[in-house]
Structure formats: structure tokens, C-alpha cells
ModelCIF file with pLDDT and N, C-alpha, C, O atoms, coordinates in Angstrom:
data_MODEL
#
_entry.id   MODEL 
#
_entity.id                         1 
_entity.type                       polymer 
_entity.pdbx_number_of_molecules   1 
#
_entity_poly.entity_id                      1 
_entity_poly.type                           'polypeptide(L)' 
_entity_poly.nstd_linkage                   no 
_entity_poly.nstd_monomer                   no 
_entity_poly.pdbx_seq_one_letter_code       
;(UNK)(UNK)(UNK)(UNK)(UNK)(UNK)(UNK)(UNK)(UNK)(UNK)(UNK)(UNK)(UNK)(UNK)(UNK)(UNK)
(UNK)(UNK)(UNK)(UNK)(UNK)(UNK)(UNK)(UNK)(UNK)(UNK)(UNK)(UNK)(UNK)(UNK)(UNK)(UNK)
(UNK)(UNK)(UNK)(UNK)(UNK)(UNK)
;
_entity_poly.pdbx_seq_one_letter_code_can   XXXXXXXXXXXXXXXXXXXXXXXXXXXXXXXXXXXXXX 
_entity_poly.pdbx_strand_id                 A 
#
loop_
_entity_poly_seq.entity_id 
_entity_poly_seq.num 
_entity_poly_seq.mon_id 
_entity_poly_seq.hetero 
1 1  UNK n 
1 2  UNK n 
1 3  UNK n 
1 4  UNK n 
1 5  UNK n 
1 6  UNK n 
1 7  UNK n 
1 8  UNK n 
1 9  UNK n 
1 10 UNK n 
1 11 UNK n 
1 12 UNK n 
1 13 UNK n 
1 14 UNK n 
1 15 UNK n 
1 16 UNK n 
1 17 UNK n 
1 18 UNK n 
1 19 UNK n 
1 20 UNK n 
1 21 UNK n 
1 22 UNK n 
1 23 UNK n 
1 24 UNK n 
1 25 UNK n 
1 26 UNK n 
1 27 UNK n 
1 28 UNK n 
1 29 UNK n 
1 30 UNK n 
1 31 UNK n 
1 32 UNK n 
1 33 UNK n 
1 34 UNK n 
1 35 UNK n 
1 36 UNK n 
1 37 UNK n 
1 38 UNK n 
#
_struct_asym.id          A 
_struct_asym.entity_id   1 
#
loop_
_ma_qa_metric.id 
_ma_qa_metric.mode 
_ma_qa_metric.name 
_ma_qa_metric.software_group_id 
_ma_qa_metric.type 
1 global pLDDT . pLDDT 
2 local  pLDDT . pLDDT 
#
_ma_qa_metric_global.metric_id      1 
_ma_qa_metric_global.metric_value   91.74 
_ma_qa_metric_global.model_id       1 
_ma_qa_metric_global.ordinal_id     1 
#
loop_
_ma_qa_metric_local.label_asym_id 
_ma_qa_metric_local.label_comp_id 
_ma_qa_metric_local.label_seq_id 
_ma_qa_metric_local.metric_id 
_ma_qa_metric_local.metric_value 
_ma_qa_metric_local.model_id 
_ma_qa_metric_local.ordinal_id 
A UNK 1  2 98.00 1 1  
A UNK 2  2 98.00 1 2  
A UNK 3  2 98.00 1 3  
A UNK 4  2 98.00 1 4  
A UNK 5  2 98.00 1 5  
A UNK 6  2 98.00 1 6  
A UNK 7  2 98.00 1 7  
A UNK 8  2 98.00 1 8  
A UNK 9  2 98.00 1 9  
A UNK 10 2 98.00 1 10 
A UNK 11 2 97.00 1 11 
A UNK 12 2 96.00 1 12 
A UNK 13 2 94.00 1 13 
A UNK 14 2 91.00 1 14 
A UNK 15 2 90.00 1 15 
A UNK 16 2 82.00 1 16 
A UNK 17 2 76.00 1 17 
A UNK 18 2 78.00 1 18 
A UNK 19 2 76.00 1 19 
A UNK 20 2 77.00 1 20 
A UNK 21 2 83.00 1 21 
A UNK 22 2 86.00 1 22 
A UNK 23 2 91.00 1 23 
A UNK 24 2 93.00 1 24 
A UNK 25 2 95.00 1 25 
A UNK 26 2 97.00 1 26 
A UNK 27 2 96.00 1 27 
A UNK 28 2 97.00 1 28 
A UNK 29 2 96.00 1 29 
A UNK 30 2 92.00 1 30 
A UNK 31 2 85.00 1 31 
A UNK 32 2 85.00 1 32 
A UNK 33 2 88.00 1 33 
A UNK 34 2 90.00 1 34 
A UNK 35 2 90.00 1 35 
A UNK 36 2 93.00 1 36 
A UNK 37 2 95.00 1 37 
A UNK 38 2 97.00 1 38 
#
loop_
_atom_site.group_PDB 
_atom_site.id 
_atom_site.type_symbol 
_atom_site.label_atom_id 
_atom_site.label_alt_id 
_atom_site.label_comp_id 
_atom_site.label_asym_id 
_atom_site.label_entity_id 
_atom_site.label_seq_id 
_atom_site.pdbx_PDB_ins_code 
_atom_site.Cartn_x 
_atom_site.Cartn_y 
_atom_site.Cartn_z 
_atom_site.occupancy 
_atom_site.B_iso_or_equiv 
_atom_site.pdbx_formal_charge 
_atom_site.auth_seq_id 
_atom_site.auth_comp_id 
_atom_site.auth_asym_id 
_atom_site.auth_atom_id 
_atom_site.pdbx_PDB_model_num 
ATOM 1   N N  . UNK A 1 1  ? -11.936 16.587  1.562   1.00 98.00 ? 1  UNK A N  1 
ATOM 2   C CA . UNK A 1 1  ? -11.538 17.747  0.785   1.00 98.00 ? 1  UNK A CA 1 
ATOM 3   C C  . UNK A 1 1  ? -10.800 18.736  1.675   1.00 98.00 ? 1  UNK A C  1 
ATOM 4   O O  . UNK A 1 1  ? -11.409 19.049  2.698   1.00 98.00 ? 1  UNK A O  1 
ATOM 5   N N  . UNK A 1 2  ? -9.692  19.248  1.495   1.00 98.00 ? 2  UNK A N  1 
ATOM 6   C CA . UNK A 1 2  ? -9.010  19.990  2.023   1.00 98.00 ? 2  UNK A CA 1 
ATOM 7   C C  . UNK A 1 2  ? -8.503  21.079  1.545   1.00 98.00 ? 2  UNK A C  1 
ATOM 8   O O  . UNK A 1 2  ? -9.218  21.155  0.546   1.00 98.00 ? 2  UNK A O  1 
ATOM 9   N N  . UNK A 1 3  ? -7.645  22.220  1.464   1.00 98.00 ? 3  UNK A N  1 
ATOM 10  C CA . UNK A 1 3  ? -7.179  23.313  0.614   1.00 98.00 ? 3  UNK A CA 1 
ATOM 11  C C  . UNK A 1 3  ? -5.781  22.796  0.373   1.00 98.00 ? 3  UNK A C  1 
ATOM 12  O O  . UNK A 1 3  ? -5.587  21.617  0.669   1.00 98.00 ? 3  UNK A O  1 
ATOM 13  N N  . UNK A 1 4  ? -5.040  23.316  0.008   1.00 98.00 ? 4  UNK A N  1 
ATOM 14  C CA . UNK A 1 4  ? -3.433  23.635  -0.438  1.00 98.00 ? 4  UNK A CA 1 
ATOM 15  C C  . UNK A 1 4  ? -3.011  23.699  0.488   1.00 98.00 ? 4  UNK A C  1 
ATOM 16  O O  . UNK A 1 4  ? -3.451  24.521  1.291   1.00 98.00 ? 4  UNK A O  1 
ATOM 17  N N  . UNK A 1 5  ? -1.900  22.813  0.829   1.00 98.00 ? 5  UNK A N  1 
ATOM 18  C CA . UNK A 1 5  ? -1.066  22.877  2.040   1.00 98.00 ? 5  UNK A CA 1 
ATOM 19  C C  . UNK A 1 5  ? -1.469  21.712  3.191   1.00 98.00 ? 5  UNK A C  1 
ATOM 20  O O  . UNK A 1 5  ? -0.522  21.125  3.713   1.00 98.00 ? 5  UNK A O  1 
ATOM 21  N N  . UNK A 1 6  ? -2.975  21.319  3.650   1.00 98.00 ? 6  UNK A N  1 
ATOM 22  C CA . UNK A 1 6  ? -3.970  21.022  4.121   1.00 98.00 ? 6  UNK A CA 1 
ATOM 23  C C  . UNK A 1 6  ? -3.375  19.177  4.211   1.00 98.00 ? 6  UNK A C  1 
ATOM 24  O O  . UNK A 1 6  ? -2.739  18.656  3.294   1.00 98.00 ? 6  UNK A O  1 
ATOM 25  N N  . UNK A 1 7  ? -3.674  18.618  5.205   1.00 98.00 ? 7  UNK A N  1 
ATOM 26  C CA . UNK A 1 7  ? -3.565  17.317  5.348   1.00 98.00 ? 7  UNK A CA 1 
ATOM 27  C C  . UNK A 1 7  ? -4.756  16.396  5.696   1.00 98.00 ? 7  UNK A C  1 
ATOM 28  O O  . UNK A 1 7  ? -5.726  16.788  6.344   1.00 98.00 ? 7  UNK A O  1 
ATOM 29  N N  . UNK A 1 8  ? -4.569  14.794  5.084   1.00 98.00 ? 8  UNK A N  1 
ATOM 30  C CA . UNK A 1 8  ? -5.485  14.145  5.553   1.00 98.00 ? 8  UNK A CA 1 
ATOM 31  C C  . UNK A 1 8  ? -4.696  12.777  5.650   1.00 98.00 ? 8  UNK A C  1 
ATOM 32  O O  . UNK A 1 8  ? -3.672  12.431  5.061   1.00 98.00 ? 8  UNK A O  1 
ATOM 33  N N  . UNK A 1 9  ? -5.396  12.173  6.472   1.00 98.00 ? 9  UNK A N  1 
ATOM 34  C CA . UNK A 1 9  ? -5.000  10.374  6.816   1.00 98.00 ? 9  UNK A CA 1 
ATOM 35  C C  . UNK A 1 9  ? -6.125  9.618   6.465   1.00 98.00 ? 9  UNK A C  1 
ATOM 36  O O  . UNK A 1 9  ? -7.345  9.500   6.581   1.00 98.00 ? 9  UNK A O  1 
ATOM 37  N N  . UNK A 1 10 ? -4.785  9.031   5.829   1.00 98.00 ? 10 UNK A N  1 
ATOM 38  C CA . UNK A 1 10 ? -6.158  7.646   4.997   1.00 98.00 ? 10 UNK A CA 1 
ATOM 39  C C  . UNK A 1 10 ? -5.559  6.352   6.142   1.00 98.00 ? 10 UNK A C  1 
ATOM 40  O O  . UNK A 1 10 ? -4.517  6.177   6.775   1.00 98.00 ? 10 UNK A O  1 
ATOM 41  N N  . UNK A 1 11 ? -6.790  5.654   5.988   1.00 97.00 ? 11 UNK A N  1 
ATOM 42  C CA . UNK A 1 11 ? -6.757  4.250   6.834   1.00 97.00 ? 11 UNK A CA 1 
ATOM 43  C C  . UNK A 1 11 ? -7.286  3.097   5.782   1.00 97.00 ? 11 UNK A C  1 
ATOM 44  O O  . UNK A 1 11 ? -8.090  3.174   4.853   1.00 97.00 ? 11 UNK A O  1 
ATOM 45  N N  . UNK A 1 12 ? -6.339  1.749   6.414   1.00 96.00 ? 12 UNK A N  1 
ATOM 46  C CA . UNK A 1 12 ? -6.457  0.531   5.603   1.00 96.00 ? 12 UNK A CA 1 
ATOM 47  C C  . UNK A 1 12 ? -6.900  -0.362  6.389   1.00 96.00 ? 12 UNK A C  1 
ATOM 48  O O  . UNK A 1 12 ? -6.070  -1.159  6.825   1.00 96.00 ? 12 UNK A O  1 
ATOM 49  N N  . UNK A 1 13 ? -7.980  -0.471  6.705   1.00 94.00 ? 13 UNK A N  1 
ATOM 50  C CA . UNK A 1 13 ? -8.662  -1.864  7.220   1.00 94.00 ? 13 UNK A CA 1 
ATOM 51  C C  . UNK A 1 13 ? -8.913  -3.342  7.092   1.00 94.00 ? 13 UNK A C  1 
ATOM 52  O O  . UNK A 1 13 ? -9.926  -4.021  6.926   1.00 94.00 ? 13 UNK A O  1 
ATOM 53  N N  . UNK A 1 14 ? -7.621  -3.598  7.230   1.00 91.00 ? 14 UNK A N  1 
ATOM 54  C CA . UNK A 1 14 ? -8.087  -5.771  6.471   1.00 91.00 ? 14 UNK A CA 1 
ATOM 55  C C  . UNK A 1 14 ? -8.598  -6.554  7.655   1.00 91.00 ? 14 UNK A C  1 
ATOM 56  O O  . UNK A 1 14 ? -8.234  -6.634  8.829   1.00 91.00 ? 14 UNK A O  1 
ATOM 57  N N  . UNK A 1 15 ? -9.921  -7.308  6.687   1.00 90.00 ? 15 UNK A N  1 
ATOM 58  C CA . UNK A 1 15 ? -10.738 -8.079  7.096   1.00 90.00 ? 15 UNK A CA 1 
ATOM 59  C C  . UNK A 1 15 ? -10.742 -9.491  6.450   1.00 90.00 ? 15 UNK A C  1 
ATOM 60  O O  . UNK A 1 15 ? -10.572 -9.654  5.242   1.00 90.00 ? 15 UNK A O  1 
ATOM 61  N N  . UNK A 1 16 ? -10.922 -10.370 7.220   1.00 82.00 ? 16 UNK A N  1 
ATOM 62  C CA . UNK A 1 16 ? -10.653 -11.852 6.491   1.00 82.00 ? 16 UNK A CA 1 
ATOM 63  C C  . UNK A 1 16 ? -9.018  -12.538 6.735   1.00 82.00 ? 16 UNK A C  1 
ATOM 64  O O  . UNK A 1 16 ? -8.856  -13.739 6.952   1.00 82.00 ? 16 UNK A O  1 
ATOM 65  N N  . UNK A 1 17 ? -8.009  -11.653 6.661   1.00 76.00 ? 17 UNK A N  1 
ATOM 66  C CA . UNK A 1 17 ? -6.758  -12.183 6.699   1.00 76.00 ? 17 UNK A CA 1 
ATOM 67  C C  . UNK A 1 17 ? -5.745  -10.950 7.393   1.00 76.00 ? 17 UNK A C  1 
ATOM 68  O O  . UNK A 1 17 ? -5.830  -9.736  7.580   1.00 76.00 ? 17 UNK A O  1 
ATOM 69  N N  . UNK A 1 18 ? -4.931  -11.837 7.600   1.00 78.00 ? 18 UNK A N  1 
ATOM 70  C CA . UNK A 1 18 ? -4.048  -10.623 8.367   1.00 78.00 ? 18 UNK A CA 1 
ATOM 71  C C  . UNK A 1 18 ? -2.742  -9.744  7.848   1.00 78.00 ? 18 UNK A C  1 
ATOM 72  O O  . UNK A 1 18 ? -1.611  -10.211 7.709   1.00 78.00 ? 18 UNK A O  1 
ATOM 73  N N  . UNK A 1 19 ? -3.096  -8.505  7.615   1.00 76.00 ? 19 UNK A N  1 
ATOM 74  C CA . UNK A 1 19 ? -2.564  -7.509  7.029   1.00 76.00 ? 19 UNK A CA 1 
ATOM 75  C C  . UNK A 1 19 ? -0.924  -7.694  6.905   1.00 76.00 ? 19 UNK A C  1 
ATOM 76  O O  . UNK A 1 19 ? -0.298  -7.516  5.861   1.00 76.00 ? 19 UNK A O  1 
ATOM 77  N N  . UNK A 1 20 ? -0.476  -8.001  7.893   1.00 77.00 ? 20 UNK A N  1 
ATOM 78  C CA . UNK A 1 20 ? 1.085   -8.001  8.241   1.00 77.00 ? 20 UNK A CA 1 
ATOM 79  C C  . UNK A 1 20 ? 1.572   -8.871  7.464   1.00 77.00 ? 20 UNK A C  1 
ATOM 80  O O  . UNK A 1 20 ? 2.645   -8.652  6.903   1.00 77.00 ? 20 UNK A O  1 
ATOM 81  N N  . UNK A 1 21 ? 0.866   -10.056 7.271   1.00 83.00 ? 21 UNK A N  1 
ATOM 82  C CA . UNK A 1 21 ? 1.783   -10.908 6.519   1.00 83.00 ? 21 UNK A CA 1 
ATOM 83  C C  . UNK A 1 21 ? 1.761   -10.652 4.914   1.00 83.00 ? 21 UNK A C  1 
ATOM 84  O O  . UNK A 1 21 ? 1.820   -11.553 4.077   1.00 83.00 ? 21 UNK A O  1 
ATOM 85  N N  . UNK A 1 22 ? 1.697   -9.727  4.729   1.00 86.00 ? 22 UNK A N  1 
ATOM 86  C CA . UNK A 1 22 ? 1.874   -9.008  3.429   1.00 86.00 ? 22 UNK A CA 1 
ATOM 87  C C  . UNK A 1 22 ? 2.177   -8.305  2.935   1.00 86.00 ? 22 UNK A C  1 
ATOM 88  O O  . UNK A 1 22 ? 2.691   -7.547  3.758   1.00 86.00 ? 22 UNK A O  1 
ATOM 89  N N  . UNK A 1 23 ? 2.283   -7.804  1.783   1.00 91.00 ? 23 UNK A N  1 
ATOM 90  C CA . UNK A 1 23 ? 3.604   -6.481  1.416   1.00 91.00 ? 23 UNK A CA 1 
ATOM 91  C C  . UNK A 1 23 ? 2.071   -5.591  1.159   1.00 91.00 ? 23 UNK A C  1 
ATOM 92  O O  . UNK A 1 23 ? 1.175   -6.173  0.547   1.00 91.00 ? 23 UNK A O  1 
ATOM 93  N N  . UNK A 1 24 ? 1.897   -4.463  1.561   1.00 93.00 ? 24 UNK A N  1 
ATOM 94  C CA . UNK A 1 24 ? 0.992   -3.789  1.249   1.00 93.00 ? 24 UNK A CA 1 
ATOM 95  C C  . UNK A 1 24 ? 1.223   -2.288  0.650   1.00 93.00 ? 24 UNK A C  1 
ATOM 96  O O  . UNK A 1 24 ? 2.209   -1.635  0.993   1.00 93.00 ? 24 UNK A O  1 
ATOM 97  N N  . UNK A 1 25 ? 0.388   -1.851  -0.138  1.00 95.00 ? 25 UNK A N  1 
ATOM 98  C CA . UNK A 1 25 ? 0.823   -0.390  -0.583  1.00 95.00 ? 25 UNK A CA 1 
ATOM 99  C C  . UNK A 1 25 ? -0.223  0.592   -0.722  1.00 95.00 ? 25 UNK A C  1 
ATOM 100 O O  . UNK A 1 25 ? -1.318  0.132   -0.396  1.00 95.00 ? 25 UNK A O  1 
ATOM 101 N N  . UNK A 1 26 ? -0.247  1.894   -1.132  1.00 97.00 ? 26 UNK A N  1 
ATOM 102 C CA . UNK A 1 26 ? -0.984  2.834   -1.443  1.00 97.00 ? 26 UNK A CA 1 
ATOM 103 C C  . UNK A 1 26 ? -1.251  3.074   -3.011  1.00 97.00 ? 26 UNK A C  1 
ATOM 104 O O  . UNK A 1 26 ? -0.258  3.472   -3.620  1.00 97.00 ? 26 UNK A O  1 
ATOM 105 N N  . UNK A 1 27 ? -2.224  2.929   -3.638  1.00 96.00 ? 27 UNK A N  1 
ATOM 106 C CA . UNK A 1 27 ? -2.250  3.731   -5.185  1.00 96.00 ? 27 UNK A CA 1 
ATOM 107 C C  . UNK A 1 27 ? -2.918  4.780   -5.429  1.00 96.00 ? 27 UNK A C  1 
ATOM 108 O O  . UNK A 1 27 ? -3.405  4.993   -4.318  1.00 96.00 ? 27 UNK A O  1 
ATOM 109 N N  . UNK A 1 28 ? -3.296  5.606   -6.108  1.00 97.00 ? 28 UNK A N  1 
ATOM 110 C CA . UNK A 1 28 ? -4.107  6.335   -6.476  1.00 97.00 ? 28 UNK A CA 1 
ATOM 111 C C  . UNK A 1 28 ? -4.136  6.447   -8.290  1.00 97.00 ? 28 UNK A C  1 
ATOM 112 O O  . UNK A 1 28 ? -3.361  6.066   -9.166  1.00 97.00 ? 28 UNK A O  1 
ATOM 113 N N  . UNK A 1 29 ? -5.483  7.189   -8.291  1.00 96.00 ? 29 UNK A N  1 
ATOM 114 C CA . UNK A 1 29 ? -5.901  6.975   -9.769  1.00 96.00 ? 29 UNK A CA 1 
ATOM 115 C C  . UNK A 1 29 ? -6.633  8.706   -10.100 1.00 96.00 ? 29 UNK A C  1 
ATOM 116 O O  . UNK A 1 29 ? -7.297  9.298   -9.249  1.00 96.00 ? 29 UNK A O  1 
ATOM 117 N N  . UNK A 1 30 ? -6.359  9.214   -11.339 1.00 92.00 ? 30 UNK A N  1 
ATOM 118 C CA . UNK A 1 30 ? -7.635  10.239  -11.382 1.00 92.00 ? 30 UNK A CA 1 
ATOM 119 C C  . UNK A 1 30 ? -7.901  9.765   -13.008 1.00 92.00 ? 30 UNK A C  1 
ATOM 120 O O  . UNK A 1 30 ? -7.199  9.182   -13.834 1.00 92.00 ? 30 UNK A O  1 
ATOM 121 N N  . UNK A 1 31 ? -9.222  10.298  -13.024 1.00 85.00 ? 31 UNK A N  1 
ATOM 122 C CA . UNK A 1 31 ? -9.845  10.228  -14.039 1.00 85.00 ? 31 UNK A CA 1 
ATOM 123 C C  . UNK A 1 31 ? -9.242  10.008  -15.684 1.00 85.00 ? 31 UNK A C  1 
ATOM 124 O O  . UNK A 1 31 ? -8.930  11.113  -16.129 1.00 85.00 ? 31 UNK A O  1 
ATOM 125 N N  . UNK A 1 32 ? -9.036  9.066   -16.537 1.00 85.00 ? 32 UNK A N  1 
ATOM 126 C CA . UNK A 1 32 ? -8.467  8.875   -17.708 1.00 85.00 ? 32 UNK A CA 1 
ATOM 127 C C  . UNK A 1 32 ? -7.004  8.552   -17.694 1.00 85.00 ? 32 UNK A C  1 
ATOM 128 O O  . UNK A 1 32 ? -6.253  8.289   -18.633 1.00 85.00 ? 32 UNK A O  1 
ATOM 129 N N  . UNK A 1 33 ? -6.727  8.654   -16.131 1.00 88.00 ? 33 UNK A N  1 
ATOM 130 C CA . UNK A 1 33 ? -5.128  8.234   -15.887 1.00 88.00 ? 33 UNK A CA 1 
ATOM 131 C C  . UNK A 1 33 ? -5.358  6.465   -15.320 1.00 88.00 ? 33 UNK A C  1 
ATOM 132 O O  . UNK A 1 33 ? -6.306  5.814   -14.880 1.00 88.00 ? 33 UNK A O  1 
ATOM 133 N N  . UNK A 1 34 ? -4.070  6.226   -15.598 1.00 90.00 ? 34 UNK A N  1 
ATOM 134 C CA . UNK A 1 34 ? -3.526  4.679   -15.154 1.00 90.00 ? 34 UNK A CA 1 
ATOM 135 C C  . UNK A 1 34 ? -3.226  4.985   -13.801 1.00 90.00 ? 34 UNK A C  1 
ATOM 136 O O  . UNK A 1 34 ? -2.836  6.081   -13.397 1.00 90.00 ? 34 UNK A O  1 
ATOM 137 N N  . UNK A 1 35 ? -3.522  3.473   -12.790 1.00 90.00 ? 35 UNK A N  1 
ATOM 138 C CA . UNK A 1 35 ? -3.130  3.573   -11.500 1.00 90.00 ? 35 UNK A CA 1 
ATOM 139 C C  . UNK A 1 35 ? -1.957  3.936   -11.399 1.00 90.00 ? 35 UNK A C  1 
ATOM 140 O O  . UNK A 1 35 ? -1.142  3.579   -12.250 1.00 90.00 ? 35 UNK A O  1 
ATOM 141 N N  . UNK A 1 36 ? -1.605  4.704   -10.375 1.00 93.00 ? 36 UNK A N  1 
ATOM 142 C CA . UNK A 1 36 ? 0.007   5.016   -9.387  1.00 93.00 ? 36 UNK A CA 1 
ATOM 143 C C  . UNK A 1 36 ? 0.062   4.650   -8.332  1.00 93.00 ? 36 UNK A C  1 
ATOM 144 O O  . UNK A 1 36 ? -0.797  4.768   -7.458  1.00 93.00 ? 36 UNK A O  1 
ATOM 145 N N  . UNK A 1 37 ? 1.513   3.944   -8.243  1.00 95.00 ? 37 UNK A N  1 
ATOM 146 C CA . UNK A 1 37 ? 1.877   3.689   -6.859  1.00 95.00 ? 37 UNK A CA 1 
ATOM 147 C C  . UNK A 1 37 ? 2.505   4.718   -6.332  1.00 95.00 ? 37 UNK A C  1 
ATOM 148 O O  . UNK A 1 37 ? 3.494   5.318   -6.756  1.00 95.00 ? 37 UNK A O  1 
ATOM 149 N N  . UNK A 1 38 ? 1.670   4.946   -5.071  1.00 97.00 ? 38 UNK A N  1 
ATOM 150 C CA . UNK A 1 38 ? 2.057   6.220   -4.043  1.00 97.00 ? 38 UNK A CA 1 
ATOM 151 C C  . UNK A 1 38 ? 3.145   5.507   -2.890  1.00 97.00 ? 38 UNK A C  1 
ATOM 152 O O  . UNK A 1 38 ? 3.620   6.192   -1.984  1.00 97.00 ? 38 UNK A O  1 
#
């Protein structure tokens, strides 16, 4: 949780297979909404 203006870093951890060989992305979702690609 941060204020207005305020930054944070998200991290993606793959386990089992290796991340690179794949197209990977960010989504987000809020409540009663459909996923977005960020």
C-alpha cells in the first residue's frame, strides 16, 4: 500500500521451467472488472 504518486516493484518468480523461453506479461484485475493487460 502506498499513497499517490508513491511506487512499488512487483517480482515474477518461475519455478519448474524457465521463464525466458516465454513471452511473459503483467495483468491486473479489481473487483467486478475483467482481467487487464498491463
Amino acid at each position: 500500500s502506498v499513497p499517490p504518486g508513491g511506487s512499488l516493484t512487483l517480482s515474477c518468480e518461475a519455478s519448474g521451467f524457465t521463464a525466458s523461453a516465454y513471452c511473459m506479461g503483467w495483468f491486473r484485475q479489481t473487483p467486478g472488472k475483467e482481467r487487464e493487460g498491463v
